[in-house]
Protein backbone atom coordinates (compact mmCIF):
# COMPACT_ATOMS: atom_id res chain seq x y z
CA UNK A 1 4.62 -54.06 2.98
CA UNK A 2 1.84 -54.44 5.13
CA UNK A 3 -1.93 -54.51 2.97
CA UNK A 4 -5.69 -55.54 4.33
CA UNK A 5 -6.25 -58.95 4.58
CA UNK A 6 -8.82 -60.70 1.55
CA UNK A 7 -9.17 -64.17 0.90
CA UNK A 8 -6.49 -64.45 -1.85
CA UNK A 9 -4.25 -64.94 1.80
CA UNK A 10 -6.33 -67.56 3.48
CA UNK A 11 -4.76 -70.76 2.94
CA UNK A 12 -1.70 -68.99 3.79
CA UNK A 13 -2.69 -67.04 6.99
CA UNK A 14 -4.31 -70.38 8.36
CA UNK A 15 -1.36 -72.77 7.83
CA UNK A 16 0.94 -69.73 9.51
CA UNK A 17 -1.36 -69.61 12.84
CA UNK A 18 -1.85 -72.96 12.74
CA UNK A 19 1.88 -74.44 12.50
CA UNK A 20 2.72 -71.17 15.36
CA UNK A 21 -0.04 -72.72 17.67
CA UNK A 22 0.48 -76.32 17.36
CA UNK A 23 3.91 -76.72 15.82
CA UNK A 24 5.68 -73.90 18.54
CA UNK A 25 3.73 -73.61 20.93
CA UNK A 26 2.23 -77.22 21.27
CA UNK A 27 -1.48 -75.86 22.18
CA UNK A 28 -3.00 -78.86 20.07
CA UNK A 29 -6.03 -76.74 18.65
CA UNK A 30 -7.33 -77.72 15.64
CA UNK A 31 -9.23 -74.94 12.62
CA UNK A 32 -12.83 -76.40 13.24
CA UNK A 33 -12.67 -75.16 17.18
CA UNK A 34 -11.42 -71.47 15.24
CA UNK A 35 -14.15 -70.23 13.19
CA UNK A 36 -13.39 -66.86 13.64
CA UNK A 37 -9.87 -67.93 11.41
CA UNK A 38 -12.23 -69.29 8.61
CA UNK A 39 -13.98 -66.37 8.26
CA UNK A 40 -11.49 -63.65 9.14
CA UNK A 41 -13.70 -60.83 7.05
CA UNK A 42 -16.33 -61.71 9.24
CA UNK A 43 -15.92 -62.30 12.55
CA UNK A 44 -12.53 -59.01 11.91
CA UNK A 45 -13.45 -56.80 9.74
CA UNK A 46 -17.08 -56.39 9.07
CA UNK A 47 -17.45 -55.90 13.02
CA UNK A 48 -15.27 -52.83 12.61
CA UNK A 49 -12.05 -54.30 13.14
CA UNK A 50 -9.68 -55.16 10.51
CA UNK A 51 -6.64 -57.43 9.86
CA UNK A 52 -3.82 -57.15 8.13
CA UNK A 53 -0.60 -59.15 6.12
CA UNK A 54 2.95 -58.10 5.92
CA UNK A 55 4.35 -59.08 2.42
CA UNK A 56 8.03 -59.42 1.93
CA UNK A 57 9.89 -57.34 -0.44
CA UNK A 58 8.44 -58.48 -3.72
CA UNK A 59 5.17 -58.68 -2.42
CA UNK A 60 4.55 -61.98 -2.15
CA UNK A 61 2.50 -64.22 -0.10
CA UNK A 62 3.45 -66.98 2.29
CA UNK A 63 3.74 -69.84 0.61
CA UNK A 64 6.14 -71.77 2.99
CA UNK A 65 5.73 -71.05 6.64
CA UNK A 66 9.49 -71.47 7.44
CA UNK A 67 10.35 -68.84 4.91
CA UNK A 68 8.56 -66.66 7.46
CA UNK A 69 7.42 -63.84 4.62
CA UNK A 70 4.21 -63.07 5.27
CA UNK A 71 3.15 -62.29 8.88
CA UNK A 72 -0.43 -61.24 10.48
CA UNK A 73 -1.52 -58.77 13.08
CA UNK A 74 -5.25 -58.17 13.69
């Protein structure tokens, strides 16, 4: 299921782009030089934009990046 991203994902969303970035891709950025990813509701979606989270099956959440169920697209 893909829903709107709120804040109940953040710690979530954040660890995912963060471990993709660093941990796959090796670009060695850290979340203080990313504020728009620590305020995703206002630098995405109260400019008109939006972003969104795919939930697995049951709905839930990422809680373990290498379980890969939640995903983001914005």
């Amino acid at each position: 299921m893909i829903t709107i991203y709120n804040n109940s994902y953040k710690k979530e969303v954040i660890d995912l782009i963060l471990h993709v970035q660093n941990v796959e891709y090796g670009v060695g950025i850290s979340l203080e030089e990313q504020q728009d990813i620590l305020n995703i509701d206002s630098h995405y979606i109260k400019n008109g934009g939006n972003f969104w989270v795919a939930l697995n099956e049951k709905n839930e959440e990422q809680s373990d990046w290498r379980k890969r169920r939640m995903k983001f697209a914005y």
